[in-house]
N, C-alpha and C. Protein backbone atom coordinates (compact mmCIF):
# COMPACT_ATOMS: atom_id res chain seq x y z
N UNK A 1 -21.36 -61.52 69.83
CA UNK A 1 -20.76 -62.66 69.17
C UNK A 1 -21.64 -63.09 68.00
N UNK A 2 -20.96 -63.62 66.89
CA UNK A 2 -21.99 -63.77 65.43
C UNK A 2 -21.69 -65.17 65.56
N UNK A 3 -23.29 -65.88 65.14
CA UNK A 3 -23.38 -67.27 64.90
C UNK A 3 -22.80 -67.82 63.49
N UNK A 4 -22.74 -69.05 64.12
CA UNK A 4 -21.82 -69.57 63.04
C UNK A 4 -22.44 -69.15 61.47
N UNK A 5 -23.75 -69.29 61.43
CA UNK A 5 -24.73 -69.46 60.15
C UNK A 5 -24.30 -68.47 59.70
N UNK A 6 -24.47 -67.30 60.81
CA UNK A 6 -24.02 -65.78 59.73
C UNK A 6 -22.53 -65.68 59.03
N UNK A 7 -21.68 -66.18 60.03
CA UNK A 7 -20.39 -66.20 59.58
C UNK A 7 -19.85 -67.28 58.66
N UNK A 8 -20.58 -68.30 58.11
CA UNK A 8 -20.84 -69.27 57.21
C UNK A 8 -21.82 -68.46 55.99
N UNK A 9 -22.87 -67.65 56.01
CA UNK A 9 -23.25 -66.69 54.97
C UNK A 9 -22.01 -65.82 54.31
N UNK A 10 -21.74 -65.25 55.20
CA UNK A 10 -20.51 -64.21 54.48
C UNK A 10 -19.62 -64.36 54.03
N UNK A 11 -18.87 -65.61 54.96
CA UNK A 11 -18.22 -66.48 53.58
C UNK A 11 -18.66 -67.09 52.24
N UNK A 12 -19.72 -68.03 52.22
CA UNK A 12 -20.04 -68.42 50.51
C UNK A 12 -20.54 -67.21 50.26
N UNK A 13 -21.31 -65.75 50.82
CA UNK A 13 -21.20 -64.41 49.52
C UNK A 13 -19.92 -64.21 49.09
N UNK A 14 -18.77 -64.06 49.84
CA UNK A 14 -17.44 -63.59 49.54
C UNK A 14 -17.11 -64.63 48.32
N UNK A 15 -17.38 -65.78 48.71
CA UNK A 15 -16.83 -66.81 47.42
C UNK A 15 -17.58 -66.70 46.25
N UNK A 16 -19.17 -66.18 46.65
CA UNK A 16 -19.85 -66.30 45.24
C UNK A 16 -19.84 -64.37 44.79
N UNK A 17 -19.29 -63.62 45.23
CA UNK A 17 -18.78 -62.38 44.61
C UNK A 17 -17.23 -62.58 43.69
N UNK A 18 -16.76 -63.66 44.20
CA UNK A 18 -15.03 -63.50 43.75
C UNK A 18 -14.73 -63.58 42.38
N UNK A 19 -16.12 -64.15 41.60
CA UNK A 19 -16.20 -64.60 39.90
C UNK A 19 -16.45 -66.11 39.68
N UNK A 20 -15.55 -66.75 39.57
CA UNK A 20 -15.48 -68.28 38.84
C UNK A 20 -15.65 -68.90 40.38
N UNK A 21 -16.38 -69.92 39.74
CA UNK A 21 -16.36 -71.23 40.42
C UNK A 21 -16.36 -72.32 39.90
N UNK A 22 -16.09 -73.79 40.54
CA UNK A 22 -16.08 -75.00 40.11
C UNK A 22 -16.20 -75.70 41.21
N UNK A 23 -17.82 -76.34 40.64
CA UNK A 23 -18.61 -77.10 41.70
C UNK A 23 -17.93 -78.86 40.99
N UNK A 24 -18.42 -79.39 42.41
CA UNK A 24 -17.79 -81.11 42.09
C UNK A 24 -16.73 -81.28 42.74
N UNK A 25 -16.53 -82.65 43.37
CA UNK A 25 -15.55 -82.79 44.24
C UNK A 25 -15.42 -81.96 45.50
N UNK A 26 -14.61 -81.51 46.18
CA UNK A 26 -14.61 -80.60 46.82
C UNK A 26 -14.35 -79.04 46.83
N UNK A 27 -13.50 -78.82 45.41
CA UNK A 27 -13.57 -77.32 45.10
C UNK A 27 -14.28 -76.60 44.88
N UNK A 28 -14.77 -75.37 45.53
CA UNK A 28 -15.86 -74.67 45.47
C UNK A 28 -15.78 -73.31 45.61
N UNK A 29 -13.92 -72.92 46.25
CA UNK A 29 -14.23 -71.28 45.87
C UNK A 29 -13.10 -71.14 45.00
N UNK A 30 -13.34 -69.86 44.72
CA UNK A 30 -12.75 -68.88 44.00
C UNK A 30 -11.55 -68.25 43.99
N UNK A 31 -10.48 -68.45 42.96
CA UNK A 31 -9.01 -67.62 43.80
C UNK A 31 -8.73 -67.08 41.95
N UNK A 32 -7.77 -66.25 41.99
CA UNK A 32 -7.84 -65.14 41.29
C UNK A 32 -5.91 -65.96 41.04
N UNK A 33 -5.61 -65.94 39.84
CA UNK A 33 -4.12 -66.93 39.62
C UNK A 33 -2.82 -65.99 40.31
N UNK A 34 -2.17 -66.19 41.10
CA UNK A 34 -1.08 -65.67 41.86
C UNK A 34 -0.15 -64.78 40.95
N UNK A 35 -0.15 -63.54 41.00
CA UNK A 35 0.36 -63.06 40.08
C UNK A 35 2.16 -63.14 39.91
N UNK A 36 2.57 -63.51 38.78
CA UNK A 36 3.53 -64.20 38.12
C UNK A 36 3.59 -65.22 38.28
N UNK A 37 2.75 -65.96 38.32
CA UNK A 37 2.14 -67.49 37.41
C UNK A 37 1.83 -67.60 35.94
N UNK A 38 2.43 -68.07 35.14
CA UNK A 38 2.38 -68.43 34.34
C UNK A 38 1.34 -69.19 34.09
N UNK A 39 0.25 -69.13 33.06
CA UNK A 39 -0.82 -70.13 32.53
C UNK A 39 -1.07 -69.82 31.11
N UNK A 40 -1.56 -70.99 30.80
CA UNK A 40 -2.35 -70.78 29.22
C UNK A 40 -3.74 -71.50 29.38
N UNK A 41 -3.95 -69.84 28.45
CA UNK A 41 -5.40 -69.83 28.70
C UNK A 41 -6.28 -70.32 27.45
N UNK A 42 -6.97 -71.02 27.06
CA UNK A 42 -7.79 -71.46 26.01
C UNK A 42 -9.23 -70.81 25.64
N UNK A 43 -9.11 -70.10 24.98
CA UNK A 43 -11.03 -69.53 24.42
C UNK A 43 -11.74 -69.97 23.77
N UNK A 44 -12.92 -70.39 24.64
CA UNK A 44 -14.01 -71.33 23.80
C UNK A 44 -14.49 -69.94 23.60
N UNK A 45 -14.74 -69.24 24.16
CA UNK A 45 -15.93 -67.98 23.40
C UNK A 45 -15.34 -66.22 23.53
N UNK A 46 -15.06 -65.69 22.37
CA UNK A 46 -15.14 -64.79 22.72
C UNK A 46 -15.99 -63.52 21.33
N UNK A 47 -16.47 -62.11 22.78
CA UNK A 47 -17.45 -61.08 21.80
C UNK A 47 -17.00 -61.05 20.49
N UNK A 48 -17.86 -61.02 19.49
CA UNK A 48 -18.10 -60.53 18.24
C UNK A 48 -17.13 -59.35 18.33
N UNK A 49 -15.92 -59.32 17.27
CA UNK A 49 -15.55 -57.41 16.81
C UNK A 49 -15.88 -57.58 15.20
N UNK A 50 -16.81 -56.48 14.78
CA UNK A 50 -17.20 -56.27 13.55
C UNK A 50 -16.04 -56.08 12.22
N UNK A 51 -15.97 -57.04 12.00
CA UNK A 51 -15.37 -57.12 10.78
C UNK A 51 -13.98 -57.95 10.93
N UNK A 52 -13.76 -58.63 11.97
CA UNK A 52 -12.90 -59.14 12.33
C UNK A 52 -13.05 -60.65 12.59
N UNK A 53 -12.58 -61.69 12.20
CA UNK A 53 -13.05 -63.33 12.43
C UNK A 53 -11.75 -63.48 13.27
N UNK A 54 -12.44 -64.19 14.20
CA UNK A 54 -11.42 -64.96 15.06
C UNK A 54 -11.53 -66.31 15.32
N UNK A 55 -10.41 -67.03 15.36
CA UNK A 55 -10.48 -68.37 15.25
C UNK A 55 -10.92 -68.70 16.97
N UNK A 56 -11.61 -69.67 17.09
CA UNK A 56 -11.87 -70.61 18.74
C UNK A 56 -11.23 -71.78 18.42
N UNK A 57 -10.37 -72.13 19.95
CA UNK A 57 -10.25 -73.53 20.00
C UNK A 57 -11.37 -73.82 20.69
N UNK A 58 -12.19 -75.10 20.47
CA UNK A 58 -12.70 -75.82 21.30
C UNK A 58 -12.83 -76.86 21.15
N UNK A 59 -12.40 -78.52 22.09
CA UNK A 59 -12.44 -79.33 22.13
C UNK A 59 -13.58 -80.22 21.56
N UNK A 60 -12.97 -81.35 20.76
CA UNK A 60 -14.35 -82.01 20.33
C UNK A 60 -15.71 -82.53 21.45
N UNK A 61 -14.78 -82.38 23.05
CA UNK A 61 -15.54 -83.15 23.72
C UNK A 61 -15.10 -82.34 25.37
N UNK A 62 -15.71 -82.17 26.00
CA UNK A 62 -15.16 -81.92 27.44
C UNK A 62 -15.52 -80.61 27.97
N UNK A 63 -16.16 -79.86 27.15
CA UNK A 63 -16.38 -78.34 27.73
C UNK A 63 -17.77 -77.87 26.93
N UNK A 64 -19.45 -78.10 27.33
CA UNK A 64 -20.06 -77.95 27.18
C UNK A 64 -20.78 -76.40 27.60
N UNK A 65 -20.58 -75.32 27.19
CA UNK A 65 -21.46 -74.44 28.04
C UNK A 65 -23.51 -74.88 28.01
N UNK A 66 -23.66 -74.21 28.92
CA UNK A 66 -25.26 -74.21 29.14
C UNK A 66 -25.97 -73.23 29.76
N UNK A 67 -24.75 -72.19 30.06
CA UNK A 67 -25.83 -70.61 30.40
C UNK A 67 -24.73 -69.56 30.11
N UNK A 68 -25.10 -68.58 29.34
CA UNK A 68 -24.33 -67.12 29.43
C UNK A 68 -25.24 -66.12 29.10
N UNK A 69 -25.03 -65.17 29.28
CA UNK A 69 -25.87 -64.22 29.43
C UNK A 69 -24.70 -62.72 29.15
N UNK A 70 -24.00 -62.71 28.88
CA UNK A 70 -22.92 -61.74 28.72
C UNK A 70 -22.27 -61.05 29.60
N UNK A 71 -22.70 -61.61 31.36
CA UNK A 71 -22.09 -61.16 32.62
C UNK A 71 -21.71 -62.07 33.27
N UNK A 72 -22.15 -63.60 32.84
CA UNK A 72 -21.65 -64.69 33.75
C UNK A 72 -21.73 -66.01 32.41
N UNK A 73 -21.32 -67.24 33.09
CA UNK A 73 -21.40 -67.51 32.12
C UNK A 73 -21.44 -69.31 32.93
N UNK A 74 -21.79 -70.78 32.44
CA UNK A 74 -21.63 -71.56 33.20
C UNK A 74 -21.17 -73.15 32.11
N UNK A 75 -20.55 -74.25 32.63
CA UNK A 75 -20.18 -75.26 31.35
C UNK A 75 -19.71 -76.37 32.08
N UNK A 76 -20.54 -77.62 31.55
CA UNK A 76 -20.00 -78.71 32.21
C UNK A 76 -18.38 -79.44 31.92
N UNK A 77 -17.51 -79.33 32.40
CA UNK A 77 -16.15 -79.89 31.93
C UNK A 77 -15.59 -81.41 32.24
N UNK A 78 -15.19 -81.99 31.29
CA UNK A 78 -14.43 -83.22 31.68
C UNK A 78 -12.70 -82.99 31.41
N UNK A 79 -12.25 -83.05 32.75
CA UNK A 79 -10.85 -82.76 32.91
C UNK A 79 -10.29 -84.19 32.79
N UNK A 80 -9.52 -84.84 31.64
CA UNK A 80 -9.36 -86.21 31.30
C UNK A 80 -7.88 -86.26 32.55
N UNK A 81 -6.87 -85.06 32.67
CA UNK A 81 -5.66 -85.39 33.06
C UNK A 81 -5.17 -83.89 33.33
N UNK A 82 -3.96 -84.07 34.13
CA UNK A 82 -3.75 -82.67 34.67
C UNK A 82 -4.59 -81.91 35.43
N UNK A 83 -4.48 -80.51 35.55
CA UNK A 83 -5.29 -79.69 36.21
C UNK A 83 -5.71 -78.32 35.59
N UNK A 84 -7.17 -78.36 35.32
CA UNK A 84 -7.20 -76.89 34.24
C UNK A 84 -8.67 -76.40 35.41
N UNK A 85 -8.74 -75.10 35.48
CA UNK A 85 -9.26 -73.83 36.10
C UNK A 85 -10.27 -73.17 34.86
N UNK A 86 -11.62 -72.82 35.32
CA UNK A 86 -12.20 -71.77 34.45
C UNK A 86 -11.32 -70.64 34.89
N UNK A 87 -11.75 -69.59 33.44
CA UNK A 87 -11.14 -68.85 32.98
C UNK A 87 -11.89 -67.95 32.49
N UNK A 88 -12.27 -66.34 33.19
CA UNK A 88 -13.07 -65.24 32.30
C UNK A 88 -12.29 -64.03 32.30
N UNK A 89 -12.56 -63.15 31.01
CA UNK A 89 -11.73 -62.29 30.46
C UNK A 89 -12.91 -61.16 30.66
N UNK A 90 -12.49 -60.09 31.54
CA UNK A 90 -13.70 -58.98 31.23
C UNK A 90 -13.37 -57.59 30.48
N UNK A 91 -14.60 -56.81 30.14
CA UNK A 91 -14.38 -56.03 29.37
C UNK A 91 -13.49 -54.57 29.57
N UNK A 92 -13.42 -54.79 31.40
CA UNK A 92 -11.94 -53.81 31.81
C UNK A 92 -11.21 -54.34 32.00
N UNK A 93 -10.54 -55.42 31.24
CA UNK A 93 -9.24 -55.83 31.38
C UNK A 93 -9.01 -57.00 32.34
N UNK A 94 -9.92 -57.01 33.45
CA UNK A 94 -10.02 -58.05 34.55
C UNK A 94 -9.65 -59.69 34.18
N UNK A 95 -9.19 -60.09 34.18
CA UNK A 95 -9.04 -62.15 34.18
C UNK A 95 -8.94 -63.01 35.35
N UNK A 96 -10.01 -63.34 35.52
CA UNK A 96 -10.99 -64.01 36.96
C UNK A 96 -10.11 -65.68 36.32
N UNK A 97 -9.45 -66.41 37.39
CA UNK A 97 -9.52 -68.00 37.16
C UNK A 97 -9.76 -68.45 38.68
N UNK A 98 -10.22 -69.61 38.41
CA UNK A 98 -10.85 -70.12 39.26
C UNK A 98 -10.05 -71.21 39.89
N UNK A 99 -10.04 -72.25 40.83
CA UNK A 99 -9.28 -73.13 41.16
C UNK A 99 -9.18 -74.02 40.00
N UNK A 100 -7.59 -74.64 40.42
CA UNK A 100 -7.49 -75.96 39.00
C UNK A 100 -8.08 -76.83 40.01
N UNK A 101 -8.61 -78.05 38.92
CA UNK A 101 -9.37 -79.17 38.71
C UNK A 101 -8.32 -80.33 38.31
N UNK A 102 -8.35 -81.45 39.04
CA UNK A 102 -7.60 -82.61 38.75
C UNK A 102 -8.69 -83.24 37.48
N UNK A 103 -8.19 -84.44 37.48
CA UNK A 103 -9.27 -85.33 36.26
C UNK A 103 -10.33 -85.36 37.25
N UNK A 104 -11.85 -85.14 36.28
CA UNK A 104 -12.84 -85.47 37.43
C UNK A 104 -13.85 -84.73 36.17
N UNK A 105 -15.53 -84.39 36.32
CA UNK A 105 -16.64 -84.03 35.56
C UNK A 105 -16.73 -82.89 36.59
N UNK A 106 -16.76 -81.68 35.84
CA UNK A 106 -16.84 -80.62 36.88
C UNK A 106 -18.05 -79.79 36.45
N UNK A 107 -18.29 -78.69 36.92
CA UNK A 107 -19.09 -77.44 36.44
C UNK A 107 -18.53 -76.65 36.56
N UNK A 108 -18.13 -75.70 35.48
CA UNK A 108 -16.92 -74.15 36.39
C UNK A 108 -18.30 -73.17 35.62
N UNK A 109 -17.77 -71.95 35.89
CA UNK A 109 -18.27 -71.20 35.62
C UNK A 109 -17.40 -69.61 36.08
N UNK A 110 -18.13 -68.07 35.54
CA UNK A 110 -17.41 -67.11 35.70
C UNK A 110 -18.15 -65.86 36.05
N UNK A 111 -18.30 -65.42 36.61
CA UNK A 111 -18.73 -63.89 36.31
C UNK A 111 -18.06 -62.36 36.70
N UNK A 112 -18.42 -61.86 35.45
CA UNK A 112 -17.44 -60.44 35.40
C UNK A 112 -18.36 -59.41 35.84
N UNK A 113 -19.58 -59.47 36.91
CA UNK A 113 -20.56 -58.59 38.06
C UNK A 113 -19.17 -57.96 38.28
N UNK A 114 -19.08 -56.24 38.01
CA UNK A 114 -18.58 -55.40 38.99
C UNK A 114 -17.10 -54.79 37.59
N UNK A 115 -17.02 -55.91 36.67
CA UNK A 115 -15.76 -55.77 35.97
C UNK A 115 -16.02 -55.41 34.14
N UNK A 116 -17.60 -55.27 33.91
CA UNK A 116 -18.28 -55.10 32.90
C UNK A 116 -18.79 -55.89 32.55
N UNK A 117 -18.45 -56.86 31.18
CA UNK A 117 -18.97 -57.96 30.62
C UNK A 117 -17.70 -58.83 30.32
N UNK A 118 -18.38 -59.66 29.59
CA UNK A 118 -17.75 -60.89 29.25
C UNK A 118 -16.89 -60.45 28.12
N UNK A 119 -15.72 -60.71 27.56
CA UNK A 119 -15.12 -60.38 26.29
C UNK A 119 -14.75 -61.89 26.04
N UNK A 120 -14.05 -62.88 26.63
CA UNK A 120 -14.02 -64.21 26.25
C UNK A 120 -13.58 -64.99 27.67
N UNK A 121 -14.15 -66.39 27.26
CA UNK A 121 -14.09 -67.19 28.59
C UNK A 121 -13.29 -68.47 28.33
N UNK A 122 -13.19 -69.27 29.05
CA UNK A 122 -12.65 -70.74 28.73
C UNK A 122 -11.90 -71.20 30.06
N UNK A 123 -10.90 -71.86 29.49
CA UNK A 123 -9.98 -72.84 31.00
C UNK A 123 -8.57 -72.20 30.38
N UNK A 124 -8.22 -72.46 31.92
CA UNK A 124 -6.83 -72.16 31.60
C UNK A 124 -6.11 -73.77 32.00
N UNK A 125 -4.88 -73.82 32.33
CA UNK A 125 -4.14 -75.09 32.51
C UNK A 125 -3.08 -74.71 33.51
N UNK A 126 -2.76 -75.30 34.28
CA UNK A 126 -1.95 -75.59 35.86
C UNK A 126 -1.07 -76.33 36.04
């Protein structure tokens, strides 16, 4: 029989392998958007293509990043209304979202470990 601790380990690895998270409040794992769900997705950041400019939306106010590294990536959010989800785009095609967020100061974050790198990240909307 496995103790609880272990079987409480293997769950938060499973949640912290799944990609995105969003700490605060009570949401804390990871779900991948139900496929044929409809969302729109917003890019605060995405890779450099040489010779090509691409426009970013990003809000005057509400989506701060403060760590990326080109495999994960992390940003403090203020969700004023509705419900919006981080959002990462990887370099095989992969798009990791994370649970939506009611109004509230969150932390989301993403990582594309296992799916290449980062190509662009942001929130999506719910």
């Amino acid at each position: 029989m496995r103790s609880k601790k272990t079987i409480a380990l293997a769950l938060g690895g499973a949640a912290a392998l799944a990609g995105t998270v969003a700490f605060g409040g009570t949401a804390q794992a990871a779900t991948l958007a139900p496929t044929g769900t409809k969302v729109t997705e917003h890019v605060v950041w995405e890779a450099p293509v040489p010779g090509k400019i691409t426009p970013m939306h990003v809000p005057n106010y509400g989506f701060n990043t403060y760590y990326f590294n080109g495999v994960s990536w992390r940003a403090t959010v203020t969700v004023d209304y509705g419900r919006t989800g981080a959002w990462t785009h990887c370099s095989d095609g992969t798009d990791i979202h994370g649970p939506l967020q009611g109004p509230g100061f969150w932390d989301f974050g993403g990582s594309c470990s296992g799916h290449g790198t980062i190509t662009q990240y942001g929130w999506y909307d719910g």
